[in-house]
N, C-alpha and C. Protein backbone atom coordinates (compact mmCIF):
# COMPACT_ATOMS: atom_id res chain seq x y z
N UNK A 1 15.67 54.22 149.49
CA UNK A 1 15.83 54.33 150.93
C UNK A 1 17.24 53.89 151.30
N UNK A 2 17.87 55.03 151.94
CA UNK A 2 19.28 54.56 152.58
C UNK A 2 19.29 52.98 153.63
N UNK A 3 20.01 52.09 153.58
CA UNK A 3 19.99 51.25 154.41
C UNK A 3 20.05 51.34 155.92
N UNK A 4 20.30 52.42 156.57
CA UNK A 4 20.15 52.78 158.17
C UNK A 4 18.50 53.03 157.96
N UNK A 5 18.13 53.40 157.05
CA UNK A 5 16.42 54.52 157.14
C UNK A 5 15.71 52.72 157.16
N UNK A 6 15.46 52.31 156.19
CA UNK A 6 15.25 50.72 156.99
C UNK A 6 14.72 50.22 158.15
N UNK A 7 15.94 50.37 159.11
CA UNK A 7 16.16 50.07 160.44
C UNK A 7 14.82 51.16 161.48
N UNK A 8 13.62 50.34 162.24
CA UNK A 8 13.73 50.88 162.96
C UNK A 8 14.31 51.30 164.12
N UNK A 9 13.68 52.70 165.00
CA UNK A 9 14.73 53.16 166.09
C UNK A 9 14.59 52.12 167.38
N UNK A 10 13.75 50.74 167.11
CA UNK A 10 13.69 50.25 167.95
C UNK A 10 14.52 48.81 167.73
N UNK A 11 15.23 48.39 166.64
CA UNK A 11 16.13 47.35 166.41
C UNK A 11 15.31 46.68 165.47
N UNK A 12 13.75 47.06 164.83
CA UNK A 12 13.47 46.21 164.32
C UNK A 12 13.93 46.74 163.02
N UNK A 13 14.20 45.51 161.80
CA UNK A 13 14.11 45.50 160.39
C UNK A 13 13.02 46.08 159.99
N UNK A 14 12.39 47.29 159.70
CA UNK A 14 10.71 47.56 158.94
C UNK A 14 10.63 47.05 157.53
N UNK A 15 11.50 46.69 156.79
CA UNK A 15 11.37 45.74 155.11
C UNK A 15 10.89 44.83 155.22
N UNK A 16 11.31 44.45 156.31
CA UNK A 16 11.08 42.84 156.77
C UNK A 16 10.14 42.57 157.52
N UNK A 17 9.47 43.43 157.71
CA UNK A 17 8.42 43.51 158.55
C UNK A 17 6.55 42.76 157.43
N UNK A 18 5.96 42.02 158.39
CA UNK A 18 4.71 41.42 157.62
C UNK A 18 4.06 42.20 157.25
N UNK A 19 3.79 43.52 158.27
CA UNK A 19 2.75 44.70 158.38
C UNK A 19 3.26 45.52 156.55
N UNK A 20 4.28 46.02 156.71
CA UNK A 20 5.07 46.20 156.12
C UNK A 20 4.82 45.45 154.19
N UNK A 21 5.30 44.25 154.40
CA UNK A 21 5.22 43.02 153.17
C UNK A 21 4.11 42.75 152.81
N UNK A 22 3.07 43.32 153.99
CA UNK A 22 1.52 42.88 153.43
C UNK A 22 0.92 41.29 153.34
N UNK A 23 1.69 40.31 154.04
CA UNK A 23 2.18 39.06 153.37
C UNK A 23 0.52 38.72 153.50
N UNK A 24 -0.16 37.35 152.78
CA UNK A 24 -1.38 36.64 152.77
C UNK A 24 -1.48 36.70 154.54
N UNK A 25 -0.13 35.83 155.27
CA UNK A 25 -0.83 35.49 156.72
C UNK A 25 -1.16 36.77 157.37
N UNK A 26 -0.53 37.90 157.44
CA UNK A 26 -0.43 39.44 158.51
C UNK A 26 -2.17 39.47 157.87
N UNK A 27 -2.18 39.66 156.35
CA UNK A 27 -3.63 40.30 155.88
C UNK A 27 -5.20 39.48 156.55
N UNK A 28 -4.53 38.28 156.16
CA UNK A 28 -5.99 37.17 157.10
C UNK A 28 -5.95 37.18 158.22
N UNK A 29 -4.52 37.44 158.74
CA UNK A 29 -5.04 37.36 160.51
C UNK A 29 -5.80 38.97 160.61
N UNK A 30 -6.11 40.06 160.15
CA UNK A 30 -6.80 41.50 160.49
C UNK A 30 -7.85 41.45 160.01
N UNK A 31 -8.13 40.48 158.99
CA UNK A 31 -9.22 40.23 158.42
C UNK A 31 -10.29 39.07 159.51
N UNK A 32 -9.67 38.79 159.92
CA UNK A 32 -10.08 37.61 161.27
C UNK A 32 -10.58 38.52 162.15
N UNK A 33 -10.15 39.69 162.87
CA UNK A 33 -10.47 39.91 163.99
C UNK A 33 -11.40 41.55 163.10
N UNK A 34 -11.81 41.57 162.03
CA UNK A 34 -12.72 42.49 161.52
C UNK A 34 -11.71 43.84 161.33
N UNK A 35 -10.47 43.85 160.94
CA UNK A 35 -9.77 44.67 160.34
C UNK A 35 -9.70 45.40 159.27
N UNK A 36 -10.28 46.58 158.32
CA UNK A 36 -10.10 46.50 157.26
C UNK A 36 -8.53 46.55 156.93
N UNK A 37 -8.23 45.64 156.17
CA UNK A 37 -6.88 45.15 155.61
C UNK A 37 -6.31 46.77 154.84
N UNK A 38 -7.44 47.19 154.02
CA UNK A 38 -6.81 48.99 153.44
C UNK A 38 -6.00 49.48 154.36
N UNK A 39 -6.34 49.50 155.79
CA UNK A 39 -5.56 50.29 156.47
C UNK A 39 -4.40 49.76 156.56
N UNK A 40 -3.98 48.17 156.50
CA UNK A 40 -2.52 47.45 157.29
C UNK A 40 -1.79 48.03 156.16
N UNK A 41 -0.77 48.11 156.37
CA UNK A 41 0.64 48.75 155.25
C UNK A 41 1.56 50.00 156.28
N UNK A 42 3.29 49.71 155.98
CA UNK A 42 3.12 50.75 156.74
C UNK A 42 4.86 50.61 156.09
N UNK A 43 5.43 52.06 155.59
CA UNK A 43 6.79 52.65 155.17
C UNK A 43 7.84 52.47 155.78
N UNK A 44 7.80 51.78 157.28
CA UNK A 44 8.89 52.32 157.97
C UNK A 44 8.80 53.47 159.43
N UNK A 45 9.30 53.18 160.33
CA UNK A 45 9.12 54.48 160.78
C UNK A 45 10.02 55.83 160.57
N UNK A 46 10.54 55.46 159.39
CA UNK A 46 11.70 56.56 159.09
C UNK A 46 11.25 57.08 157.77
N UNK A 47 9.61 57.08 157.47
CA UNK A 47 9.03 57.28 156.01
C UNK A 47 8.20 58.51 156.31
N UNK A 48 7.55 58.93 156.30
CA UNK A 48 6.69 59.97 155.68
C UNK A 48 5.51 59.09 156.94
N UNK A 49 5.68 59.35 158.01
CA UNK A 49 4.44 59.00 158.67
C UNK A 49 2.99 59.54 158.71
N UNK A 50 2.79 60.76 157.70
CA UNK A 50 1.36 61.10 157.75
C UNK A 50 1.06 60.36 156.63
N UNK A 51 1.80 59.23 155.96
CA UNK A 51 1.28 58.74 154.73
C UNK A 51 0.83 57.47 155.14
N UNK A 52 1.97 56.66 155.15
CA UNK A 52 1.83 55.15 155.42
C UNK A 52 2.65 54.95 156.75
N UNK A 53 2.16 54.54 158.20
CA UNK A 53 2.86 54.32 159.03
C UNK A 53 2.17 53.37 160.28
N UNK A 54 1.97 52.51 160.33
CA UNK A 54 1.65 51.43 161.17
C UNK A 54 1.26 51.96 162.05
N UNK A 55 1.95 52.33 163.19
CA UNK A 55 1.67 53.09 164.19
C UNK A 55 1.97 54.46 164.33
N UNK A 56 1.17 55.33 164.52
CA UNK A 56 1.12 56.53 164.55
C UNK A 56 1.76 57.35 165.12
N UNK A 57 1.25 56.76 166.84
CA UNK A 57 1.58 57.05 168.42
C UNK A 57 2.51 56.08 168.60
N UNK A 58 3.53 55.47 168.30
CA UNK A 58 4.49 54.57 168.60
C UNK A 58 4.90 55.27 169.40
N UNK A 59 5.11 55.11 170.98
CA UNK A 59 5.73 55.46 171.85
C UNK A 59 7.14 55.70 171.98
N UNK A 60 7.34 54.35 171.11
CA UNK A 60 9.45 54.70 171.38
C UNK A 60 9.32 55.69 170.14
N UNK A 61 9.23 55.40 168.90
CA UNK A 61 9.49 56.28 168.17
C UNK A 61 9.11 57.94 168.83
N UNK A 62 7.91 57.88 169.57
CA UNK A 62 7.89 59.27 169.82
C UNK A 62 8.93 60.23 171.01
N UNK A 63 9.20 58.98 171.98
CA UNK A 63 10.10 59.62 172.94
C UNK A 63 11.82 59.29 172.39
N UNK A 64 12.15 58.42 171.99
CA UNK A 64 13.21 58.73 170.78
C UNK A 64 13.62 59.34 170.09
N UNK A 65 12.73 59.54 168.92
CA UNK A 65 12.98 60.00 167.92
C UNK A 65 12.63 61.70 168.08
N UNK A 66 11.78 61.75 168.28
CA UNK A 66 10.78 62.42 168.36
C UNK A 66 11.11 63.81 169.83
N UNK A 67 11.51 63.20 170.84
CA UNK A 67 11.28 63.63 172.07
C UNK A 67 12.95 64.11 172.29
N UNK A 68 14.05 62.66 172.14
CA UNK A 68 15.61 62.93 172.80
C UNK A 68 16.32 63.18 171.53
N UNK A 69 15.57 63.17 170.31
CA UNK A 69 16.32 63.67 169.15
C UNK A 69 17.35 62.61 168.76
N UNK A 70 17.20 61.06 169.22
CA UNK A 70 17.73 59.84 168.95
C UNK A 70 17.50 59.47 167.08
N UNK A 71 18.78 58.53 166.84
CA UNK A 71 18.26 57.55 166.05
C UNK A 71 17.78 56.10 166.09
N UNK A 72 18.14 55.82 167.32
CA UNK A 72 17.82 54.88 167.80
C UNK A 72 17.71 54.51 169.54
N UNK A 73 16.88 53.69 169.86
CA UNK A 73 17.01 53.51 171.56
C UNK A 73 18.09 53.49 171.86
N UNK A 74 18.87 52.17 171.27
CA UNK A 74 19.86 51.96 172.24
C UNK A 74 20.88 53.12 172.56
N UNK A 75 20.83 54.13 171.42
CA UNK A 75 21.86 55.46 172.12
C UNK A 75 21.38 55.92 173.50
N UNK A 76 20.11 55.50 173.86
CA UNK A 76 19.73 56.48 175.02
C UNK A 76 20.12 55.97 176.33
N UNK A 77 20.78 56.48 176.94
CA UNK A 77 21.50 56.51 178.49
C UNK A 77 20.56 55.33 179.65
N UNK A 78 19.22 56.02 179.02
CA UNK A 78 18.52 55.02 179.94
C UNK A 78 18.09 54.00 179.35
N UNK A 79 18.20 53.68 178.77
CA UNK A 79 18.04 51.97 177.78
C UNK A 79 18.60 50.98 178.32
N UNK A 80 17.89 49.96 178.53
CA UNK A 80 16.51 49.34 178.52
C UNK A 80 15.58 49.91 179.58
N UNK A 81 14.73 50.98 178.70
CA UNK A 81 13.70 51.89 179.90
C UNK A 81 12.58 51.22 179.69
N UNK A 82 11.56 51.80 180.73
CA UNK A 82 10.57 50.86 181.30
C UNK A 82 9.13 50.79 179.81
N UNK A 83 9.49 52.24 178.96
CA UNK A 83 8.80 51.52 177.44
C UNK A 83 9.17 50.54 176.69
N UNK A 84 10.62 50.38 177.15
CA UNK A 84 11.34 49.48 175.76
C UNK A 84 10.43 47.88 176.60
N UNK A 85 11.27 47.82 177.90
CA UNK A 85 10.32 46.84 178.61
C UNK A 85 8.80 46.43 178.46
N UNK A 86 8.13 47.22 178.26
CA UNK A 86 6.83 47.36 178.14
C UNK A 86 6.40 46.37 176.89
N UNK A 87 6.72 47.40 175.89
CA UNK A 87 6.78 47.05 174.77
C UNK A 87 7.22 45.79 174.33
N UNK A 88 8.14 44.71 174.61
CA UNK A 88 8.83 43.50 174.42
C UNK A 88 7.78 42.45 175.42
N UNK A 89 6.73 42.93 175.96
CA UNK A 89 6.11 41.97 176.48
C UNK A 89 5.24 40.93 175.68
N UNK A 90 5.61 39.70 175.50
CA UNK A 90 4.82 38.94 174.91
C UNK A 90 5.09 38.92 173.05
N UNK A 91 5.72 39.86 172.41
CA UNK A 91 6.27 39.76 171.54
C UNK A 91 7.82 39.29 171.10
N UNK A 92 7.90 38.12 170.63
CA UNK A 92 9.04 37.18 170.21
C UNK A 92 10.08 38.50 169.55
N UNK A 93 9.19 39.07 168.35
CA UNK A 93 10.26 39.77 167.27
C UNK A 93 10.94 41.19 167.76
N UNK A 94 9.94 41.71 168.97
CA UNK A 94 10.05 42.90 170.26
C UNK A 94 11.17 42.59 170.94
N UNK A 95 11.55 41.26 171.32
CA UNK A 95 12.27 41.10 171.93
C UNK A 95 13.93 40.86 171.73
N UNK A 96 13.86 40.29 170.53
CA UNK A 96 15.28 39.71 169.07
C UNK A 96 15.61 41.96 168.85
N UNK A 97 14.39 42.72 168.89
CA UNK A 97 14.52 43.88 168.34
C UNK A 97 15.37 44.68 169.52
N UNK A 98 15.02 44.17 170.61
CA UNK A 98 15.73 44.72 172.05
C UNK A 98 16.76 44.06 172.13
N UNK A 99 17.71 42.88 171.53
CA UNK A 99 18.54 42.05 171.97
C UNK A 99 19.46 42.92 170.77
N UNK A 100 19.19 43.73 169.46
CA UNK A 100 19.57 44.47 168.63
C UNK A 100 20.35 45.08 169.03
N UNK A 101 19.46 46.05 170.13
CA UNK A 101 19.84 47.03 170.68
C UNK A 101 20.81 47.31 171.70
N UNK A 102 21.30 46.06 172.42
CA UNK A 102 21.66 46.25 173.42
C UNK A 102 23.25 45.66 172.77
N UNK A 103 23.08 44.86 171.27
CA UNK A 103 24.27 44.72 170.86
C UNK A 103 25.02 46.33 170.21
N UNK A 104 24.10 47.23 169.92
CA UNK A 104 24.37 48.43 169.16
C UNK A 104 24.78 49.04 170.25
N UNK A 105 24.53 49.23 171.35
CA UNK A 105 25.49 49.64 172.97
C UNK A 105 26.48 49.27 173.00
N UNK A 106 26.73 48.12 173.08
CA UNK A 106 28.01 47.37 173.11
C UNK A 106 28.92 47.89 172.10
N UNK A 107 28.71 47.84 170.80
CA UNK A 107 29.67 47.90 169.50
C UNK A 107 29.68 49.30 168.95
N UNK A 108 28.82 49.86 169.32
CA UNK A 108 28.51 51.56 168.96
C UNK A 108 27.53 51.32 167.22
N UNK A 109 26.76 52.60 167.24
CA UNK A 109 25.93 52.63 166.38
C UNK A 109 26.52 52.26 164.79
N UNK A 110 27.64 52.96 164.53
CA UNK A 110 27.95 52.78 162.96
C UNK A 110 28.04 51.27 163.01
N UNK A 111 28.99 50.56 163.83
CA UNK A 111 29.34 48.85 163.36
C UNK A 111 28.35 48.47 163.54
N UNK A 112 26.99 48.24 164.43
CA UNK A 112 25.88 47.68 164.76
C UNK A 112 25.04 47.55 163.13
N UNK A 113 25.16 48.99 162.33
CA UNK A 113 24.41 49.40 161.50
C UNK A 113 24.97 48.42 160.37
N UNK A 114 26.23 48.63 160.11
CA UNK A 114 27.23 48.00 159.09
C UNK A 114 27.47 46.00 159.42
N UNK A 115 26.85 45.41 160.40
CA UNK A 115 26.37 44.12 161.35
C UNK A 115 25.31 43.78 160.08
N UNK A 116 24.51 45.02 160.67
CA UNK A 116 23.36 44.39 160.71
C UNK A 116 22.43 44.41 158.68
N UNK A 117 22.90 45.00 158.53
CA UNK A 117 22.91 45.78 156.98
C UNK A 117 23.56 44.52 155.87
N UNK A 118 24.58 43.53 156.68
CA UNK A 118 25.29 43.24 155.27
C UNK A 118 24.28 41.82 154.57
């Protein structure tokens, strides 16, 4: 995997991700609330999403990626839009992922990538 493919289009790291790593805590906390754990695992959103992909219907990924033909939010004109908002509610790592983004505005996509990569 190229090191931009990595990156989701929403600022988050997906390697680094628990869902992702599978780690003991992500697996017991789904197992807690009656999860089968088979399903948690997930490539990236820049992988082969009919295979392994966390979220399916990811909203940004779909109006992003999907919809404005983005690689990422922060290219989009209207960023910080009222999904990115949405989405960062109540999540700590949602929010570090939006603070990503708004540095990749600032500095433009290649240095943000080449930031954030080393």
């Amino acid at each position: 995997m190229k090191n931009a493919e990595r990156l989701g289009i929403c600022g988050l790291d997906c390697m680094n991700c628990s869902i992702h790593l599978r780690t003991d805590e992500e697996l017991e906390y789904w197992k807690s609330i009656n999860v089968d754990t088979e399903k948690i695992g997930c490539d990236g959103c820049r992988s082969d999403r009919t295979k392994c992909h966390w979220s399916g219907d990811c909203e940004l990924l779909n109006c992003c990626f999907y919809g404005k033909k983005l690689d990422f939010c922060g290219e989009c004109g209207d960023f910080p839009c009222k999904k990115v908002v949405n989405w960062i509610s109540g999540m700590a790592h949602h929010k570090a992922a939006v603070e990503n983004m708004m540095k990749m505005k600032e500095i433009g996509k290649d240095e943000w990538i080449k930031e954030r990569l080393i």
